[in-house]
C-alpha atoms as a PDB file:
ATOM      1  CA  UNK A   1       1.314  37.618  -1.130  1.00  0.00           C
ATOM      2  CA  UNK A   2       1.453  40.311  -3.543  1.00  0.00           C
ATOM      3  CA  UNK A   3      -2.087  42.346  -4.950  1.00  0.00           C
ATOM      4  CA  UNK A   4      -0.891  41.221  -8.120  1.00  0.00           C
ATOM      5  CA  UNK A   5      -0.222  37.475  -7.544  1.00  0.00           C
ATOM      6  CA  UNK A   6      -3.813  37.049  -5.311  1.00  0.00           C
ATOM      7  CA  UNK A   7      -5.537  39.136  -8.273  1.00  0.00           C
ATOM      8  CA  UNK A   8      -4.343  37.113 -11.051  1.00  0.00           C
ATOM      9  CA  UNK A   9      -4.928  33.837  -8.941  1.00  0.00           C
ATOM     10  CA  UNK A  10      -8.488  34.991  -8.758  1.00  0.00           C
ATOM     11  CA  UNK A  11      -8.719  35.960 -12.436  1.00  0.00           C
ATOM     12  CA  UNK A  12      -7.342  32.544 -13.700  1.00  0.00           C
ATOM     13  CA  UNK A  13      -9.744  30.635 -11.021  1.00  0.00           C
ATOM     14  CA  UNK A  14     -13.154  32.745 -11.617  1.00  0.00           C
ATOM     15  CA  UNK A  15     -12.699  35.310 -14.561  1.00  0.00           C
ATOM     16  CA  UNK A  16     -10.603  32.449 -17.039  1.00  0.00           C
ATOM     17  CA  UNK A  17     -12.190  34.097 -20.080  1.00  0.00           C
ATOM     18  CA  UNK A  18      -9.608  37.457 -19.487  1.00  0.00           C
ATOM     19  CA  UNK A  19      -6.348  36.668 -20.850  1.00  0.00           C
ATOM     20  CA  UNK A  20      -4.375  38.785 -18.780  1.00  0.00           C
ATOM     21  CA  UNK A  21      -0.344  38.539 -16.637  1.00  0.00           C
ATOM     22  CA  UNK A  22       0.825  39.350 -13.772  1.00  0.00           C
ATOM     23  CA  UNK A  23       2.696  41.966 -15.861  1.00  0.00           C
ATOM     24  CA  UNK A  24      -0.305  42.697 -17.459  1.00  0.00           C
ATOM     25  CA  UNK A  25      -2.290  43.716 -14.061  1.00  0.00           C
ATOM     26  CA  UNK A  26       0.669  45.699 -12.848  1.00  0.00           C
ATOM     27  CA  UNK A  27       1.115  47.645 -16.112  1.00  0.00           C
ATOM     28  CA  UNK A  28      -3.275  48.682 -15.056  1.00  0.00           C
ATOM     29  CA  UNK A  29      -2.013  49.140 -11.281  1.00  0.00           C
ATOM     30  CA  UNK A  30       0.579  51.982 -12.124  1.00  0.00           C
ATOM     31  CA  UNK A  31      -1.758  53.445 -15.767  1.00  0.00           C
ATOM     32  CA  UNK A  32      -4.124  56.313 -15.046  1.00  0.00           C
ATOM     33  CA  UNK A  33      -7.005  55.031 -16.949  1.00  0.00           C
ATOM     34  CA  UNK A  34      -7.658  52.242 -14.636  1.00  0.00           C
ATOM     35  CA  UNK A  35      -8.418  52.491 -10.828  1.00  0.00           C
ATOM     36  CA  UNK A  36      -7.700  49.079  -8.957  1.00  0.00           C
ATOM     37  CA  UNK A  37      -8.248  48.589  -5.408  1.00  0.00           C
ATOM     38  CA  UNK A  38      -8.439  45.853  -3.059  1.00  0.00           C
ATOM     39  CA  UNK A  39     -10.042  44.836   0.021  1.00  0.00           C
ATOM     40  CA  UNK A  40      -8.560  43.410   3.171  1.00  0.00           C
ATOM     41  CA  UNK A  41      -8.755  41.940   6.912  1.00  0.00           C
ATOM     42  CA  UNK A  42      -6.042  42.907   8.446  1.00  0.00           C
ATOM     43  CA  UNK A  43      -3.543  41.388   5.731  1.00  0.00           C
ATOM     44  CA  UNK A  44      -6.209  38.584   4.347  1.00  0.00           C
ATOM     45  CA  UNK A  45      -7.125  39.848   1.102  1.00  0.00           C
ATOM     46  CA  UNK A  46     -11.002  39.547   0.700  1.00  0.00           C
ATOM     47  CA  UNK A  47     -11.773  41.328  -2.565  1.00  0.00           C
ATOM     48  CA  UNK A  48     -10.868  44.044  -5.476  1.00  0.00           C
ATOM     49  CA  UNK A  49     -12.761  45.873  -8.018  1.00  0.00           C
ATOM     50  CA  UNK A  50     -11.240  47.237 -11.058  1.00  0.00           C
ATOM     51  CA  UNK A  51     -12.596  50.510 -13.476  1.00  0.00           C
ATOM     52  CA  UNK A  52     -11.206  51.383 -16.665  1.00  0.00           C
ATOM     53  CA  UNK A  53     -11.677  55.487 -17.659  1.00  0.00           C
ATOM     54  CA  UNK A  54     -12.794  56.699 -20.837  1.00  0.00           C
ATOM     55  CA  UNK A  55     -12.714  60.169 -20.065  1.00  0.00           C
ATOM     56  CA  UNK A  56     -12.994  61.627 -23.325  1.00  0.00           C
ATOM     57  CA  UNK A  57     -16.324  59.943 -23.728  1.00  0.00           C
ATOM     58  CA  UNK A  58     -17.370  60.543 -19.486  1.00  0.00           C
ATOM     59  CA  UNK A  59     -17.466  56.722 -18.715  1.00  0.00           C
ATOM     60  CA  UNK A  60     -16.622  54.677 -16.840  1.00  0.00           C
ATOM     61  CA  UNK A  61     -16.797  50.415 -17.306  1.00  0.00           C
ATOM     62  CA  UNK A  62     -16.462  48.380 -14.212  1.00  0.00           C
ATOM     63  CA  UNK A  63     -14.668  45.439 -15.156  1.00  0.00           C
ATOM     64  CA  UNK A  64     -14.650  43.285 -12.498  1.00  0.00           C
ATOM     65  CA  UNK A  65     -15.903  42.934  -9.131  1.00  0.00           C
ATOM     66  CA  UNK A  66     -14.748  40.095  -7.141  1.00  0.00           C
ATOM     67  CA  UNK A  67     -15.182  39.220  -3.406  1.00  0.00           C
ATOM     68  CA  UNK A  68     -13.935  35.480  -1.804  1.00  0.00           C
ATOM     69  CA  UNK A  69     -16.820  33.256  -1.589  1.00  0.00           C
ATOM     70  CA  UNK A  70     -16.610  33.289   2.600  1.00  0.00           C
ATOM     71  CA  UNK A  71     -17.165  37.108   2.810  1.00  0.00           C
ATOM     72  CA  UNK A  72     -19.830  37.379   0.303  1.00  0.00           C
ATOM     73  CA  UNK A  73     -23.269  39.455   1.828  1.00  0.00           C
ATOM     74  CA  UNK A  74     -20.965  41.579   4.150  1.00  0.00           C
ATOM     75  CA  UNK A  75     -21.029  44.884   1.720  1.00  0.00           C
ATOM     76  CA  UNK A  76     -17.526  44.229   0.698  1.00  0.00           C
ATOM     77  CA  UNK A  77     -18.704  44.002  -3.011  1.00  0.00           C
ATOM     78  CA  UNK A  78     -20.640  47.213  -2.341  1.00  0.00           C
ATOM     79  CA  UNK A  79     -18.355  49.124  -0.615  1.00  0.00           C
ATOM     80  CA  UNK A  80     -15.696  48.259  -3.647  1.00  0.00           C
ATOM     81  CA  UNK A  81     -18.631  49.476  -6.056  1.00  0.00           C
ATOM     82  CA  UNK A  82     -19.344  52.714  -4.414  1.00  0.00           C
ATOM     83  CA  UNK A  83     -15.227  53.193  -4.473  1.00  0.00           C
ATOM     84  CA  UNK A  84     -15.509  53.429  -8.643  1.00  0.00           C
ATOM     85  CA  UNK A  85     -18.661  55.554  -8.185  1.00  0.00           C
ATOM     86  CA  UNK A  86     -16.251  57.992  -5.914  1.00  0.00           C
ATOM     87  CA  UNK A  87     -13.697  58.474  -8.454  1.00  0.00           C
ATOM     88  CA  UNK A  88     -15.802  58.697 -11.388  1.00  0.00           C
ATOM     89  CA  UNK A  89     -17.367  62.257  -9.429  1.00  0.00           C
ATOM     90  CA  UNK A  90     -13.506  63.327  -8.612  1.00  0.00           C
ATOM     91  CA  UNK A  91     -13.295  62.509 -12.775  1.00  0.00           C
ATOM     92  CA  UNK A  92     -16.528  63.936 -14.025  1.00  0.00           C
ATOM     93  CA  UNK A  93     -17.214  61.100 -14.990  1.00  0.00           C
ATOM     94  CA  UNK A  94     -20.880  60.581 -15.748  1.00  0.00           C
ATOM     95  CA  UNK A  95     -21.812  57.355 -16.825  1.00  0.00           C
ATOM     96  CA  UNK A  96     -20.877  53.454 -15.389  1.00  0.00           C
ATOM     97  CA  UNK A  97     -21.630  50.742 -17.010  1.00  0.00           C
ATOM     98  CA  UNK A  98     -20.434  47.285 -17.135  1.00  0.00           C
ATOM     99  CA  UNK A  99     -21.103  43.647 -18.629  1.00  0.00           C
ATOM    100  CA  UNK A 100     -22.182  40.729 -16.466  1.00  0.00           C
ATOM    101  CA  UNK A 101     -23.486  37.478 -17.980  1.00  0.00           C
ATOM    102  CA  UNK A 102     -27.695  36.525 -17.517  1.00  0.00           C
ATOM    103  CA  UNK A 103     -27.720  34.365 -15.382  1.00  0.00           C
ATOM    104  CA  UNK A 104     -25.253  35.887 -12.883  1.00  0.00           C
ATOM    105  CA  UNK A 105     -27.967  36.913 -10.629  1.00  0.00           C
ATOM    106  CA  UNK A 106     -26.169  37.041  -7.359  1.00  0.00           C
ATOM    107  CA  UNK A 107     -23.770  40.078  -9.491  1.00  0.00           C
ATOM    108  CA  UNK A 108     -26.788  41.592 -10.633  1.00  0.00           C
ATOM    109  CA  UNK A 109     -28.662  42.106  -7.065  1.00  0.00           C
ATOM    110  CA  UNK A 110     -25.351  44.027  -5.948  1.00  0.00           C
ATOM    111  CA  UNK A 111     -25.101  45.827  -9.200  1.00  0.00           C
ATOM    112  CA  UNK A 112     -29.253  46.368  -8.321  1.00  0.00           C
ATOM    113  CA  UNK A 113     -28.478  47.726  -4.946  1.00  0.00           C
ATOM    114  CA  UNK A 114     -25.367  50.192  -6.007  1.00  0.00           C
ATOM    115  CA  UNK A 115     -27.616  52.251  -8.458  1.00  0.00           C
ATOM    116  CA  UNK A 116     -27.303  49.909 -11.799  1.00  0.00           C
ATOM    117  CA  UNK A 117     -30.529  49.438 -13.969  1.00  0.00           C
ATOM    118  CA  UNK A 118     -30.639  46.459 -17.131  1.00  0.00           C
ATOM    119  CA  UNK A 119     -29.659  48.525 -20.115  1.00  0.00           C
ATOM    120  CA  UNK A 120     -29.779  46.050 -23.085  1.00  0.00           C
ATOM    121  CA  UNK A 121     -28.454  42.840 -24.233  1.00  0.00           C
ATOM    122  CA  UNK A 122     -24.603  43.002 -25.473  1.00  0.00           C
ATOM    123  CA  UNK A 123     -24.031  41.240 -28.460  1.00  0.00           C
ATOM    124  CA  UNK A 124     -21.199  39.362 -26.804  1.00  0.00           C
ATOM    125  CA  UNK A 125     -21.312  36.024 -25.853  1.00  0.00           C
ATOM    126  CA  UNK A 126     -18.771  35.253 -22.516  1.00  0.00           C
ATOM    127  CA  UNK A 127     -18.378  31.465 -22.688  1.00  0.00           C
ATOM    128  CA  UNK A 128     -21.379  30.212 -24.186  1.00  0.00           C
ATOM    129  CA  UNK A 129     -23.534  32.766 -21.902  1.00  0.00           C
ATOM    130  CA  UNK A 130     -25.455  35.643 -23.256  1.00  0.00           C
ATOM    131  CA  UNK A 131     -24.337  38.779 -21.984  1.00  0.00           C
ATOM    132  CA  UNK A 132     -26.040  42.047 -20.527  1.00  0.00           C
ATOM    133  CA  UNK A 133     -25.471  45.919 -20.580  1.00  0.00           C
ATOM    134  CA  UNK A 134     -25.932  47.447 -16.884  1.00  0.00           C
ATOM    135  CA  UNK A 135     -25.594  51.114 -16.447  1.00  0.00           C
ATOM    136  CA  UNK A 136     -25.857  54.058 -13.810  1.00  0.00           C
ATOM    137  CA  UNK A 137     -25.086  57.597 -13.745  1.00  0.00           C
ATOM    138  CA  UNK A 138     -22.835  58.820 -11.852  1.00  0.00           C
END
């Protein structure tokens, strides 16, 4: 299986608020201003991660982090977080944020252990949950 077939069977099974294609995540694959990356055992794939650039501005958002429920608490998710962190320093990129819903508390003790503090409340509500600003510096 393809990265782009497992990534947008993961986005339609856990991220089914992002409206995006398979042409849609190749299109980010092959443009500059996103860094995608996978993880894998031996040809199993375990997890991605996926930045966006704004380079103009120095950020970076981290828009999703994903790791298969089975190799959860293994530093996958980190290791896939500190991979964004990398290429935001070979950017000069100075500032990582992203958006992760309240009550997603098992995302928010990896963002917690990668360097990310609570910023403030986003005024965007991700099906029907409130939504929060975490940010680091790079």
């Amino acid at each position: 299986m393809s990265d782009v077939i497992w990534i947008d069977n993961v986005i339609k099974n856990y991220f089914s608020y992002v409206d995006l294609s398979e042409s849609d995540i190749s299109s980010k694959i092959s443009n500059s201003t996103y860094c995608i990356w996978c993880a894998y055992q031996g040809n199993i794939p375990l997890g991605f991660v996926e930045g966006q650039f704004f380079e103009d501005a120095g950020e970076c958002r981290l828009n999703a982090v994903f790791v298969e429920d089975s190799f959860r608490e293994k530093g996958i998710g980190s290791n896939l977080v500190k991979k964004i962190i990398r290429e935001c320093m070979k950017r000069n990129v100075s500032h990582l944020f992203l958006l992760v819903k309240k009550e997603n508390n098992v995302a928010k003790l990896l963002y917690e252990k990668t360097g990310f503090s609570f910023e403030k409340v986003h005024d965007k509500i991700i099906e029907g949950s409130t939504v929060e600003v975490w940010s680091r510096k790079v």
